[in-house]
PDB file of N, CA and C in Angstrom:
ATOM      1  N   UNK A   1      -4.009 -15.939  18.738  1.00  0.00           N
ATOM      2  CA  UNK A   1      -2.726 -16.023  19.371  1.00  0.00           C
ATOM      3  C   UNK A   1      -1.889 -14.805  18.958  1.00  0.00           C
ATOM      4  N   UNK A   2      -1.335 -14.762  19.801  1.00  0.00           N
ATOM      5  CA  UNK A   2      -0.705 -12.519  19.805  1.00  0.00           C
ATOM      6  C   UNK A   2       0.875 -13.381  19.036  1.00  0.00           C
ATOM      7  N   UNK A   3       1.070 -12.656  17.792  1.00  0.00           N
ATOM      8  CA  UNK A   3       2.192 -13.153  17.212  1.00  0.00           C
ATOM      9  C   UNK A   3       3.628 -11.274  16.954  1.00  0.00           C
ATOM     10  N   UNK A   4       4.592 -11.953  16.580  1.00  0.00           N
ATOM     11  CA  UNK A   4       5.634 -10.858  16.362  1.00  0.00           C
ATOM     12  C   UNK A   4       5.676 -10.579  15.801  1.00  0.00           C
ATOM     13  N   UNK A   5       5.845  -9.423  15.464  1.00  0.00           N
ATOM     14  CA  UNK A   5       6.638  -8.884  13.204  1.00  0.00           C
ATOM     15  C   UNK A   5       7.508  -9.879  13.381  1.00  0.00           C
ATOM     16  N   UNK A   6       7.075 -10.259  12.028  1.00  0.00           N
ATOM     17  CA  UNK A   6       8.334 -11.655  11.348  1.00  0.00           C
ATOM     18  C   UNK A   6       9.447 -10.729  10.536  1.00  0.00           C
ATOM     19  N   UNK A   7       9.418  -8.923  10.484  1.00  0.00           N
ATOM     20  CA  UNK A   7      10.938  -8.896   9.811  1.00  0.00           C
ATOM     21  C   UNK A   7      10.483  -7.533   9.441  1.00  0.00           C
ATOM     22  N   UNK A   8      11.946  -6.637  10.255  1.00  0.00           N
ATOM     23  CA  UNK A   8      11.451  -4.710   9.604  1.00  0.00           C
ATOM     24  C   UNK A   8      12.653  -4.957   8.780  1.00  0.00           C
ATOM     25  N   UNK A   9      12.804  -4.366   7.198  1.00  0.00           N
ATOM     26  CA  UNK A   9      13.555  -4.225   6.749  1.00  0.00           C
ATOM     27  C   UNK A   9      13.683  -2.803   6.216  1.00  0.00           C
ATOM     28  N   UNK A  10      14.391  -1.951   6.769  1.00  0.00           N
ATOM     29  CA  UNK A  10      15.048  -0.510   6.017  1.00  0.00           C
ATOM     30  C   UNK A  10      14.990  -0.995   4.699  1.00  0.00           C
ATOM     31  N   UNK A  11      14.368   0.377   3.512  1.00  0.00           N
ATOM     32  CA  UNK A  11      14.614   0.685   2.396  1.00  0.00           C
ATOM     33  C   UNK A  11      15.510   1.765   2.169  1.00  0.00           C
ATOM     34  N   UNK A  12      15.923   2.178   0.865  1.00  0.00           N
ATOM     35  CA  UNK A  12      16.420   3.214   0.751  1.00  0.00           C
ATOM     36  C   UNK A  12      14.916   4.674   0.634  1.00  0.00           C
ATOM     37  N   UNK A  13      13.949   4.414   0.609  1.00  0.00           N
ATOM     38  CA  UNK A  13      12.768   5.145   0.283  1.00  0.00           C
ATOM     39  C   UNK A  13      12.020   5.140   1.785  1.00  0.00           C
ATOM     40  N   UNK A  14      12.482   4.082   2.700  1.00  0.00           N
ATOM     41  CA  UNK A  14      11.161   4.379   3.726  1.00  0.00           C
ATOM     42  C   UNK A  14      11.639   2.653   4.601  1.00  0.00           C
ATOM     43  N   UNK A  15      10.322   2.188   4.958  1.00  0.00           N
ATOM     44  CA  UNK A  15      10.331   0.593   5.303  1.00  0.00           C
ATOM     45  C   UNK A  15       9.190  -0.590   4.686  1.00  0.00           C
ATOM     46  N   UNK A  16       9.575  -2.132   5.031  1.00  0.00           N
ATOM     47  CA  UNK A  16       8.818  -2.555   5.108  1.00  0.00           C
ATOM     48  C   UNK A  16       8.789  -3.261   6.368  1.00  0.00           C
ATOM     49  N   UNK A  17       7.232  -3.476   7.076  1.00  0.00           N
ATOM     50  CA  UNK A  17       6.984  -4.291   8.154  1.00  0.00           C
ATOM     51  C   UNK A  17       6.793  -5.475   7.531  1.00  0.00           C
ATOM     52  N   UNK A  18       7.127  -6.544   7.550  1.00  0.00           N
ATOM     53  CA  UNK A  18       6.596  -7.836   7.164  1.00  0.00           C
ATOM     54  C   UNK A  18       5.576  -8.218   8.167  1.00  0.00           C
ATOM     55  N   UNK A  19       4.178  -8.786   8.466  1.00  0.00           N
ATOM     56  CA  UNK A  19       3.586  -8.813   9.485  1.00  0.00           C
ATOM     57  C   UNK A  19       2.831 -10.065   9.307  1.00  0.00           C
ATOM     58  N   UNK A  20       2.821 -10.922   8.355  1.00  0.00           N
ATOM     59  CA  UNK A  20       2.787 -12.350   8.151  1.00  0.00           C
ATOM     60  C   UNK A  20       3.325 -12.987   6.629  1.00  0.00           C
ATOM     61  N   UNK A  21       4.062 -14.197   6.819  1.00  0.00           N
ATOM     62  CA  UNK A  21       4.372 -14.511   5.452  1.00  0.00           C
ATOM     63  C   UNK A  21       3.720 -16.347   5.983  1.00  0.00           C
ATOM     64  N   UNK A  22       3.162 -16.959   4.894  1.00  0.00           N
ATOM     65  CA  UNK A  22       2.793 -18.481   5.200  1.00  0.00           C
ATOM     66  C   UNK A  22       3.304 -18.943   3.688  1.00  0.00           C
ATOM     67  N   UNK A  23       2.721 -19.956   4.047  1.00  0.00           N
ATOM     68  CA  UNK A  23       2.880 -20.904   2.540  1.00  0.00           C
ATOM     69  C   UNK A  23       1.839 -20.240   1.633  1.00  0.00           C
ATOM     70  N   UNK A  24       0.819 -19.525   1.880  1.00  0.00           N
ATOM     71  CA  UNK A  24      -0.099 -19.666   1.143  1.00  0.00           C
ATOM     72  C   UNK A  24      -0.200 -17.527   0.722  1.00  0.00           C
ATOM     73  N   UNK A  25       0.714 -17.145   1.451  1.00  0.00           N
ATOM     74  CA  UNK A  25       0.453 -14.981   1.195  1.00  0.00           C
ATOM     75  C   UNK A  25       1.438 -14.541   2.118  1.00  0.00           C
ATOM     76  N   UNK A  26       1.511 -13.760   1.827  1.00  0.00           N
ATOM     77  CA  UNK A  26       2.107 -12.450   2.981  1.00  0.00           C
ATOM     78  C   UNK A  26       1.461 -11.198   3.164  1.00  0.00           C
ATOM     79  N   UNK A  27       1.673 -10.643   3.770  1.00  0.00           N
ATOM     80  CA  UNK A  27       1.340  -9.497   4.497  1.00  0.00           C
ATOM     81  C   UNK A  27       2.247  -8.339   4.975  1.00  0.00           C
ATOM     82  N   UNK A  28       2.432  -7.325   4.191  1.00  0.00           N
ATOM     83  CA  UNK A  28       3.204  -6.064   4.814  1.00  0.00           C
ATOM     84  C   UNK A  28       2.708  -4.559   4.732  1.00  0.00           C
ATOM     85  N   UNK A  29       3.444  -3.884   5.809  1.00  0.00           N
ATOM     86  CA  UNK A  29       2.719  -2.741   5.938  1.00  0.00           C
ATOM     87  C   UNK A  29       3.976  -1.893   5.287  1.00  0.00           C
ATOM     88  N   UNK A  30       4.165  -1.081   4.306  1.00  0.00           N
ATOM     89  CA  UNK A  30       5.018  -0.160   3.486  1.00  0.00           C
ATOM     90  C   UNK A  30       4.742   1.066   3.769  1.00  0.00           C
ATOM     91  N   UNK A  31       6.143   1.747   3.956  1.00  0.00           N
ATOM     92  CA  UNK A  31       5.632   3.039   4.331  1.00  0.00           C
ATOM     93  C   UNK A  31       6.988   3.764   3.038  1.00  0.00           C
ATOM     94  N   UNK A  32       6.411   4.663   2.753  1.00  0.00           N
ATOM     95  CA  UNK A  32       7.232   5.162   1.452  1.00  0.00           C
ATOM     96  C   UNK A  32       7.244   7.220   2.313  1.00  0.00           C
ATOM     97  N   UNK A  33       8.813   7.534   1.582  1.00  0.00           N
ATOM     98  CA  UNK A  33       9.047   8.649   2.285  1.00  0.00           C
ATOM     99  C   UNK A  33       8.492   9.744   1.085  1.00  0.00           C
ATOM    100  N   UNK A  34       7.456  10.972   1.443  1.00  0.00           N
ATOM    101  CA  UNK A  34       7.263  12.045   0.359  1.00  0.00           C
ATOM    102  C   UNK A  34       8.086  11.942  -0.387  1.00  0.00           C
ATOM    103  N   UNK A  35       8.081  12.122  -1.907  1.00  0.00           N
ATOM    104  CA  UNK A  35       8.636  12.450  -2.850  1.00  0.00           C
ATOM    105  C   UNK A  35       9.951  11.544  -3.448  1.00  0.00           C
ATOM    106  N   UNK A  36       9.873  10.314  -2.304  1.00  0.00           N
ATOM    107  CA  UNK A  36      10.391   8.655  -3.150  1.00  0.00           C
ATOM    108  C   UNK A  36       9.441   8.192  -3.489  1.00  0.00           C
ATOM    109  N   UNK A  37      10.112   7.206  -3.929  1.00  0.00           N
ATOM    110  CA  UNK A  37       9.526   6.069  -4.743  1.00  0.00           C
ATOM    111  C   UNK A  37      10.210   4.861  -4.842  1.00  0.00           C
ATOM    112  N   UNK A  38       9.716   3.708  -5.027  1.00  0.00           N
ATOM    113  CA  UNK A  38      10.165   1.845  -5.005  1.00  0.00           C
ATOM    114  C   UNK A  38      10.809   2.144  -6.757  1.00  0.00           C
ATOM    115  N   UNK A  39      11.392   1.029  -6.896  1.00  0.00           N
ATOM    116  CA  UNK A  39      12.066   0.605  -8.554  1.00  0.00           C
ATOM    117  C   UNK A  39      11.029   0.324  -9.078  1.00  0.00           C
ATOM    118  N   UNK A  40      10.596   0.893 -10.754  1.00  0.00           N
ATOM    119  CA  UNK A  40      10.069   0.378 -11.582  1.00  0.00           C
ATOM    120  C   UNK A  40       9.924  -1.231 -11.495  1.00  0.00           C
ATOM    121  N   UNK A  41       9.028  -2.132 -11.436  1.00  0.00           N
ATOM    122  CA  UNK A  41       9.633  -3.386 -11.329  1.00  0.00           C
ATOM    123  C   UNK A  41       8.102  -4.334 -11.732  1.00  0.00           C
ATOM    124  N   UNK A  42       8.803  -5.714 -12.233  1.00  0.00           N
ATOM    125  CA  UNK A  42       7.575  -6.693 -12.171  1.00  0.00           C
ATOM    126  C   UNK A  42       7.964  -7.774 -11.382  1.00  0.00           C
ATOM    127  N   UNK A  43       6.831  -8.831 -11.474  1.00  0.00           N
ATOM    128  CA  UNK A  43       7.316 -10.055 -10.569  1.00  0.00           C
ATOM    129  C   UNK A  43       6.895 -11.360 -11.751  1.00  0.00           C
ATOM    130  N   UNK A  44       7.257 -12.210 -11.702  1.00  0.00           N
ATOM    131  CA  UNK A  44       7.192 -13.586 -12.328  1.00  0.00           C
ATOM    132  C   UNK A  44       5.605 -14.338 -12.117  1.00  0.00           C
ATOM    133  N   UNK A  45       6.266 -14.508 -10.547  1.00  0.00           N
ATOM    134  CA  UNK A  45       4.929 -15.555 -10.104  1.00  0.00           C
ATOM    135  C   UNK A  45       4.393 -14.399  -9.049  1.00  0.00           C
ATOM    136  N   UNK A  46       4.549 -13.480  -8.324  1.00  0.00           N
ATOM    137  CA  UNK A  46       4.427 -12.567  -7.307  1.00  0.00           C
ATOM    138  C   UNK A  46       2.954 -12.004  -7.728  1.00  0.00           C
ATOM    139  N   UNK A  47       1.894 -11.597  -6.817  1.00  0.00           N
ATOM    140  CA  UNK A  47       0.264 -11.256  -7.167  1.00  0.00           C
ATOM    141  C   UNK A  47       0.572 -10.454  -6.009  1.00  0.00           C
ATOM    142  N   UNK A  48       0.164  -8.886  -5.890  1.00  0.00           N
ATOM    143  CA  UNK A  48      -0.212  -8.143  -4.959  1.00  0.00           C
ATOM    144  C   UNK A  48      -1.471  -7.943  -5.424  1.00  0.00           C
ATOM    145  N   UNK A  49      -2.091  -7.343  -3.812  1.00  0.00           N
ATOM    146  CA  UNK A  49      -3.353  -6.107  -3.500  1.00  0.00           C
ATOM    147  C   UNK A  49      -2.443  -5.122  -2.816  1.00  0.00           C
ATOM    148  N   UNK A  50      -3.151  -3.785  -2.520  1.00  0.00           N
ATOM    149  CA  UNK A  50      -2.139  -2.987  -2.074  1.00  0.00           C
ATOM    150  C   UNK A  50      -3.840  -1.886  -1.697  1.00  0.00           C
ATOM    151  N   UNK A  51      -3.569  -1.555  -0.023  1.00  0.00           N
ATOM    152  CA  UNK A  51      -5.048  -0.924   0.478  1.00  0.00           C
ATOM    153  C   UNK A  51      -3.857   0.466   0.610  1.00  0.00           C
ATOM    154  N   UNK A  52      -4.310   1.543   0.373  1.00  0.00           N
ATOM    155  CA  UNK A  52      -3.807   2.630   1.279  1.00  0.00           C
ATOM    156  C   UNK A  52      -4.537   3.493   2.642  1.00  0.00           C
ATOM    157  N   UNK A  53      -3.087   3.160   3.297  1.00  0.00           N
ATOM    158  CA  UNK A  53      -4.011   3.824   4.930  1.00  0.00           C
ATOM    159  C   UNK A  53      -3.688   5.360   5.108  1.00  0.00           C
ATOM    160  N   UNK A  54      -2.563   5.752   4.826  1.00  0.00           N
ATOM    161  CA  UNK A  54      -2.626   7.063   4.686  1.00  0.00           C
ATOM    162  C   UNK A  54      -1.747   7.373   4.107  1.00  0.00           C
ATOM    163  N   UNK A  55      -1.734   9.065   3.573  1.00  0.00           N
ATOM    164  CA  UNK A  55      -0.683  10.104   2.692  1.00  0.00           C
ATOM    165  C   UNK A  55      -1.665   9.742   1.138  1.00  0.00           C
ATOM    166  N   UNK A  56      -0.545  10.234   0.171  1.00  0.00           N
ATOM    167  CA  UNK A  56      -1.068   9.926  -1.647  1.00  0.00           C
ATOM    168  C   UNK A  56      -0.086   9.664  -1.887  1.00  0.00           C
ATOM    169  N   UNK A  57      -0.574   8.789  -3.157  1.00  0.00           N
ATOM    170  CA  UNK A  57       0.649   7.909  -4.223  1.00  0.00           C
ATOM    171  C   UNK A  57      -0.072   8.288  -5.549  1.00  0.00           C
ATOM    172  N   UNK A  58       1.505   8.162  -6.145  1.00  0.00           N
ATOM    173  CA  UNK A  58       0.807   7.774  -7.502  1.00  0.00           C
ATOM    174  C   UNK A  58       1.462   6.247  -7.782  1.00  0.00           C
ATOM    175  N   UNK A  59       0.567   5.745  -8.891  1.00  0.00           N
ATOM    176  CA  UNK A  59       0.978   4.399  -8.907  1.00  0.00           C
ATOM    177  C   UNK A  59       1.405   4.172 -10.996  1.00  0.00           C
ATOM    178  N   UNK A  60       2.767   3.602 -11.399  1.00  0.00           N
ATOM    179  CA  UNK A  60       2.653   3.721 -12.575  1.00  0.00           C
ATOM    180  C   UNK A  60       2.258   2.124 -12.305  1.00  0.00           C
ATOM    181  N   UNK A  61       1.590   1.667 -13.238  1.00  0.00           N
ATOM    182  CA  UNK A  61       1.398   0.357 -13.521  1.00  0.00           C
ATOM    183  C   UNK A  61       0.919  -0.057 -15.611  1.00  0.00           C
ATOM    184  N   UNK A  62       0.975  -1.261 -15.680  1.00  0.00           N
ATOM    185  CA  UNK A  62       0.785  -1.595 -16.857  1.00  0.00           C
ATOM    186  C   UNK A  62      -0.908  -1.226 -17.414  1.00  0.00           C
ATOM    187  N   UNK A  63      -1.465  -1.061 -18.149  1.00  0.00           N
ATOM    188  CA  UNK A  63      -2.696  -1.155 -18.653  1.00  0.00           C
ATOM    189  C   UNK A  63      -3.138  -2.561 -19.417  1.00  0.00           C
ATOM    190  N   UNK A  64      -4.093  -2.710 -19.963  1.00  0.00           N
ATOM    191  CA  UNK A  64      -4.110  -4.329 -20.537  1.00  0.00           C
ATOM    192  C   UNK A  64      -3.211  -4.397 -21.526  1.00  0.00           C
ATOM    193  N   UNK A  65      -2.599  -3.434 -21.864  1.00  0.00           N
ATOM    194  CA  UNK A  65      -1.972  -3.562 -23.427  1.00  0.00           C
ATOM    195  C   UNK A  65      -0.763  -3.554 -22.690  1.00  0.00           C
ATOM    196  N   UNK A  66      -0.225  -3.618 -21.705  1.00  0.00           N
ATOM    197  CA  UNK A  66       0.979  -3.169 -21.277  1.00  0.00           C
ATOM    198  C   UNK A  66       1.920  -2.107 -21.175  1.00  0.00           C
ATOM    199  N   UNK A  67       1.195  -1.365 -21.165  1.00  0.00           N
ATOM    200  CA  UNK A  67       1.422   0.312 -21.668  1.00  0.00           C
ATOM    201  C   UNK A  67       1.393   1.162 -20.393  1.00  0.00           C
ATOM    202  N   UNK A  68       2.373   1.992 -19.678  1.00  0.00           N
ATOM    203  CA  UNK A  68       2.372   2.105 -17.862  1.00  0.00           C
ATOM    204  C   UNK A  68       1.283   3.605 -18.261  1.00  0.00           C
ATOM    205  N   UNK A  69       0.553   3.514 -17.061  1.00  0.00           N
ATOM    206  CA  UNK A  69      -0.243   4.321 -16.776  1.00  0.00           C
ATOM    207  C   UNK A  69      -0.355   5.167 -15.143  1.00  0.00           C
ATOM    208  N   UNK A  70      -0.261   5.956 -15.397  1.00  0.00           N
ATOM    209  CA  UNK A  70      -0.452   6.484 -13.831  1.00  0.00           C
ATOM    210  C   UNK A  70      -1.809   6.891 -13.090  1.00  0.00           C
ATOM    211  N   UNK A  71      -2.098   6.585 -12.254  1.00  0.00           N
ATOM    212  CA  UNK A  71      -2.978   6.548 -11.045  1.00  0.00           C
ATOM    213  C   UNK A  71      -2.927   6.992 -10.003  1.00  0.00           C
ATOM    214  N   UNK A  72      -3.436   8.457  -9.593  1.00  0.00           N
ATOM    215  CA  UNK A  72      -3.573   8.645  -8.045  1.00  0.00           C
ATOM    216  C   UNK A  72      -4.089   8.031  -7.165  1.00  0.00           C
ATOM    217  N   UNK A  73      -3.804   7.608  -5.632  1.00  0.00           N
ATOM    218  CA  UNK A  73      -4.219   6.820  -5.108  1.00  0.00           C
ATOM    219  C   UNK A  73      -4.587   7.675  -3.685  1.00  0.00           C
ATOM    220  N   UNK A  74      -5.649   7.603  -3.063  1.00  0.00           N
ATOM    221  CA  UNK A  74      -6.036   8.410  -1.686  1.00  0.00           C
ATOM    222  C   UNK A  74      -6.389   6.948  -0.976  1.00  0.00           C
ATOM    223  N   UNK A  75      -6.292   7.828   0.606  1.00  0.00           N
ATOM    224  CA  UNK A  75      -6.517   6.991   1.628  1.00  0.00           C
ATOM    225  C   UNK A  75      -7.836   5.913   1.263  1.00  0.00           C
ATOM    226  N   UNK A  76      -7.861   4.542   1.731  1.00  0.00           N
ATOM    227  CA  UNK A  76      -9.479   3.858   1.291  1.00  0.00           C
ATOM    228  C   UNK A  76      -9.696   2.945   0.120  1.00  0.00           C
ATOM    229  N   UNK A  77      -8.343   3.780  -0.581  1.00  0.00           N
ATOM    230  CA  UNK A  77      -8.431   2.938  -2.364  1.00  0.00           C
ATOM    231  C   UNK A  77      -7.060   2.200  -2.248  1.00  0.00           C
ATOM    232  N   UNK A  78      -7.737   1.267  -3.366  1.00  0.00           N
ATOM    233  CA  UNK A  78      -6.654   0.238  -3.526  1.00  0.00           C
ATOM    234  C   UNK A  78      -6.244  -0.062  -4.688  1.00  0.00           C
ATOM    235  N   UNK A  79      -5.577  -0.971  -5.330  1.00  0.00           N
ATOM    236  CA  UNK A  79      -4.571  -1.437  -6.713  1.00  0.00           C
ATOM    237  C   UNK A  79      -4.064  -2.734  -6.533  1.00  0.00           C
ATOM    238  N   UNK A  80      -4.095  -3.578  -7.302  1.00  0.00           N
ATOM    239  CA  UNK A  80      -4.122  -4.992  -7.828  1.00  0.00           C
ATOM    240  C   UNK A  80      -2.586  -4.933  -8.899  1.00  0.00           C
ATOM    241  N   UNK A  81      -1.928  -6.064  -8.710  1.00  0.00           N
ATOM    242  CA  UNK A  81      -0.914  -6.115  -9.503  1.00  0.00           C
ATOM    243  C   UNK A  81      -0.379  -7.562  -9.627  1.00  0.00           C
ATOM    244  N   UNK A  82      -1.080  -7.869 -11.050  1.00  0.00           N
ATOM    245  CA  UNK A  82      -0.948  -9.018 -11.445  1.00  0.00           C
ATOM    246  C   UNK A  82       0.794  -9.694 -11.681  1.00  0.00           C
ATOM    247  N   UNK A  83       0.841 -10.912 -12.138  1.00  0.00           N
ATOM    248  CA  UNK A  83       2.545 -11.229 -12.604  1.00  0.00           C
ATOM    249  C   UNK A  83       2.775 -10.680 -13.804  1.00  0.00           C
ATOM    250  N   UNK A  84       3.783 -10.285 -13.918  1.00  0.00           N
ATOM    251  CA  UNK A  84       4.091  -9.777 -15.297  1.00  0.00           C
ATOM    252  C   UNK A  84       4.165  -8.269 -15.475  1.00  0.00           C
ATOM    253  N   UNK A  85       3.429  -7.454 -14.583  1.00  0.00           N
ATOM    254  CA  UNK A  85       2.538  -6.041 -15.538  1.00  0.00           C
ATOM    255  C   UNK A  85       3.758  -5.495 -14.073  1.00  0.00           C
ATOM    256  N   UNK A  86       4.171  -4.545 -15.399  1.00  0.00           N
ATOM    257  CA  UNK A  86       4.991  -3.351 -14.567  1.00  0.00           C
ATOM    258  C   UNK A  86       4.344  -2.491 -13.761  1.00  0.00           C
ATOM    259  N   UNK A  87       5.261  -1.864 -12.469  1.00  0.00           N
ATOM    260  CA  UNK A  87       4.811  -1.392 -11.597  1.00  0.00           C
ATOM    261  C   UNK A  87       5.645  -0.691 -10.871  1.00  0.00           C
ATOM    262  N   UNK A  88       5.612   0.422 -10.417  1.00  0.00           N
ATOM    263  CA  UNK A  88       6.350   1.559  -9.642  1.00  0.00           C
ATOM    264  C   UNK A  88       5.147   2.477  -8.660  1.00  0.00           C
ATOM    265  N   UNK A  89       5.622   2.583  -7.491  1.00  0.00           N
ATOM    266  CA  UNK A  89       4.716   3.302  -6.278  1.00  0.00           C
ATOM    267  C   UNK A  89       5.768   4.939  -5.899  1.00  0.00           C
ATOM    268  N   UNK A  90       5.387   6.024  -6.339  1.00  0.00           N
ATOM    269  CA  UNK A  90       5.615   7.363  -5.911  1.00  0.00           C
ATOM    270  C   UNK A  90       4.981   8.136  -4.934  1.00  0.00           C
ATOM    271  N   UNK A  91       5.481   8.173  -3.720  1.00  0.00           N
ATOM    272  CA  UNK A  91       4.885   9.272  -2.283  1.00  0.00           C
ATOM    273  C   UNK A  91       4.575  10.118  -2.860  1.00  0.00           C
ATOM    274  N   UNK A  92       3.415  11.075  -3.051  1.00  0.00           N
ATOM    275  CA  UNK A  92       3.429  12.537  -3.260  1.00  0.00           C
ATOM    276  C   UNK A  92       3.329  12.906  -2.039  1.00  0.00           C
ATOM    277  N   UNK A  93       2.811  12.494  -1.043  1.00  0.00           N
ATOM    278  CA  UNK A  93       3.269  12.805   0.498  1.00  0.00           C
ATOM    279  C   UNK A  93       3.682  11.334   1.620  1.00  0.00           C
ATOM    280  N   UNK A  94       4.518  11.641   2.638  1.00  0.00           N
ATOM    281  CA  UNK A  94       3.882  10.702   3.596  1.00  0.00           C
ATOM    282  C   UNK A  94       2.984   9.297   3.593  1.00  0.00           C
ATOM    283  N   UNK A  95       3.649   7.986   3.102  1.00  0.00           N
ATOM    284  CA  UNK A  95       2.476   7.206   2.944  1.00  0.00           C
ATOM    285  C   UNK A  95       2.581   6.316   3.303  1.00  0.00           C
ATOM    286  N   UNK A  96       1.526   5.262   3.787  1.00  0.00           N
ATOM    287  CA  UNK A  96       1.837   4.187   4.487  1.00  0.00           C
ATOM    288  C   UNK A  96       0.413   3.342   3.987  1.00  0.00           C
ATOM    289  N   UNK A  97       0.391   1.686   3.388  1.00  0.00           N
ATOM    290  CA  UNK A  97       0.012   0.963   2.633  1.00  0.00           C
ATOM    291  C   UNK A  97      -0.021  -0.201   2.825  1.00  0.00           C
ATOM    292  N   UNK A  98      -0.576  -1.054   2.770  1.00  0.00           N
ATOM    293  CA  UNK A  98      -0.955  -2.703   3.223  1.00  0.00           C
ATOM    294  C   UNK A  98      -0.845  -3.145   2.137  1.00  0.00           C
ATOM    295  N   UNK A  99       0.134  -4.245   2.080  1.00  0.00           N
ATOM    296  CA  UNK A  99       0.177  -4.991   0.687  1.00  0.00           C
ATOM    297  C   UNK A  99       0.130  -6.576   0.759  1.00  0.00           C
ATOM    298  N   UNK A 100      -0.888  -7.285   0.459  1.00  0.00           N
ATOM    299  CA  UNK A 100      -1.098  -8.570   0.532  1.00  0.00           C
ATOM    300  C   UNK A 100      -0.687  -9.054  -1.074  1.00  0.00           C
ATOM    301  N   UNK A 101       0.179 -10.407  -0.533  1.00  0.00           N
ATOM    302  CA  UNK A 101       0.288 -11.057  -1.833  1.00  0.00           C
ATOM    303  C   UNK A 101       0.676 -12.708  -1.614  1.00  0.00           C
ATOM    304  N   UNK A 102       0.917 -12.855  -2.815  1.00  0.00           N
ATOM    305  CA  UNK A 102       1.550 -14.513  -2.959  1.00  0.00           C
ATOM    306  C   UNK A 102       3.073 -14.575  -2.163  1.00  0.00           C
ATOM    307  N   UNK A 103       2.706 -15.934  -1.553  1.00  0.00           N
ATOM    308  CA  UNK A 103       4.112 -15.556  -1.133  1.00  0.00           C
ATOM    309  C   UNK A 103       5.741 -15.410  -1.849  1.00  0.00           C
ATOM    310  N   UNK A 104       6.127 -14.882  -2.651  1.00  0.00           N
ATOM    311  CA  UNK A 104       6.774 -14.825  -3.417  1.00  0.00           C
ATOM    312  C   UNK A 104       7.778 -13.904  -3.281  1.00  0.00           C
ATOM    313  N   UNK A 105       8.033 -13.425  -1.955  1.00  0.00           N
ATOM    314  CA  UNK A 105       8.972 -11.927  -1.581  1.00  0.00           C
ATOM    315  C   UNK A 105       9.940 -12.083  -2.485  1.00  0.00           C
ATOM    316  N   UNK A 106      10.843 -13.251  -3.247  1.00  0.00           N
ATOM    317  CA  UNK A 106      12.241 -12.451  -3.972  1.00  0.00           C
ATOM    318  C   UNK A 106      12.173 -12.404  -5.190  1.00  0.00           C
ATOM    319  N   UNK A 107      10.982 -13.048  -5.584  1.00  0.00           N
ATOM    320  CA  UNK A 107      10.513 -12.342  -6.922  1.00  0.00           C
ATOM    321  C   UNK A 107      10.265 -10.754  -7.431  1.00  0.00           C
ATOM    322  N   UNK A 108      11.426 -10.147  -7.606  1.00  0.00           N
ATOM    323  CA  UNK A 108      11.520  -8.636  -7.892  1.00  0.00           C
ATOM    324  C   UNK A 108      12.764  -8.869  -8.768  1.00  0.00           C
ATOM    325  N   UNK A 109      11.810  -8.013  -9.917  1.00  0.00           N
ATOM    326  CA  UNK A 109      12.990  -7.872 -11.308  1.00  0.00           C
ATOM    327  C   UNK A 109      12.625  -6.615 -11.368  1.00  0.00           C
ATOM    328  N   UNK A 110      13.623  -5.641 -11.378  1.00  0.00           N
ATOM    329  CA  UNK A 110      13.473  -4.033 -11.276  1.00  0.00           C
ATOM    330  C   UNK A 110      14.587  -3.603 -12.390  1.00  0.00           C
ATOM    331  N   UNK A 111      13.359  -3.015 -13.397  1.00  0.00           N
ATOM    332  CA  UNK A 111      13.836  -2.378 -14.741  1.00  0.00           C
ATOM    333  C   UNK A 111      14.460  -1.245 -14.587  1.00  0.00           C
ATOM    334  N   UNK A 112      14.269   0.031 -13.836  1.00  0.00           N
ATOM    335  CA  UNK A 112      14.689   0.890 -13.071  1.00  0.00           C
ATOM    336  C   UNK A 112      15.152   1.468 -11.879  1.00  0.00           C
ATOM    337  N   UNK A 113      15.835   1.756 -11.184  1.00  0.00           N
ATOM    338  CA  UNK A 113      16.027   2.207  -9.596  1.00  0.00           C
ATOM    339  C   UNK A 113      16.329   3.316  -9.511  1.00  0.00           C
ATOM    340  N   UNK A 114      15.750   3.907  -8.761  1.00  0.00           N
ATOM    341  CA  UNK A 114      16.687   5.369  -8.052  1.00  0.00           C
ATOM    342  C   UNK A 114      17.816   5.066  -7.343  1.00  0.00           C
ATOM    343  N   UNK A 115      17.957   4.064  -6.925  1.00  0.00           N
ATOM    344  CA  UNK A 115      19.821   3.712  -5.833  1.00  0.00           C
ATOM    345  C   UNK A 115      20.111   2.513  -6.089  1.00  0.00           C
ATOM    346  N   UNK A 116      20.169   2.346  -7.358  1.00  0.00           N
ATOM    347  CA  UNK A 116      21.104   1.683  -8.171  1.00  0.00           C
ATOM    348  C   UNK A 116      21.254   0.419  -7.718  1.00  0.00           C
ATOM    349  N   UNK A 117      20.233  -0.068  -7.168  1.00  0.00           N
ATOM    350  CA  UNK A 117      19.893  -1.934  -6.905  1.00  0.00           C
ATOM    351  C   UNK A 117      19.612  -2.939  -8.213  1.00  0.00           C
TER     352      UNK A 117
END
């Protein structure tokens, strides 16, 4: 059954498409502008995957010790982001990204921001 975007929301960095949310995940397509980046941030109960479709990122995220680590990310590859473990996404160009998770969208606690959210 042919369904609608359930919700574009302007960022200060780019957008998100919301393109399914249920009881059980969501689904959005993120597009981040060269040389932004999202808030440092973790989630509580919130579980992403995150596929990239095109441009590069770098990704800071936690290590097992909790210790942020950075990661380049190319078209094809992906990144996992458990509850708890810090996390920040940086454009080094143009990028656009599929992010499946729990449904948990207002679970965002952001330790840092670039525009002061």
């Amino acid at each position: 059954m042919k369904q609608e975007l359930v919700r574009y929301v302007e960022k200060p960095w780019g957008y998100e498409k919301w393109i399914a949310v249920t009881d059980s995940y969501a689904m959005k397509e993120i597009f981040l502008k060269e040389g932004c980046r999202c808030s440092l941030q973790y989630h509580n109960e919130k579980e992403e995957h995150s596929y990239l479709l095109t441009g590069r990122v770098l990704v800071e995220e936690d290590n097992e010790q909790g210790v942020l680590e950075s990661h380049e990310y190319q078209p094809g590859e992906c990144w996992h982001e458990k509850p708890l473990a810090k996390h920040r996404v940086t454009a080094i160009e143009d990028a656009t990204f599929i992010e499946v998770s729990t449904p948990h969208l207002d679970d965002v606690v952001r330790v840092q921001d670039d525009f002061g959210r």
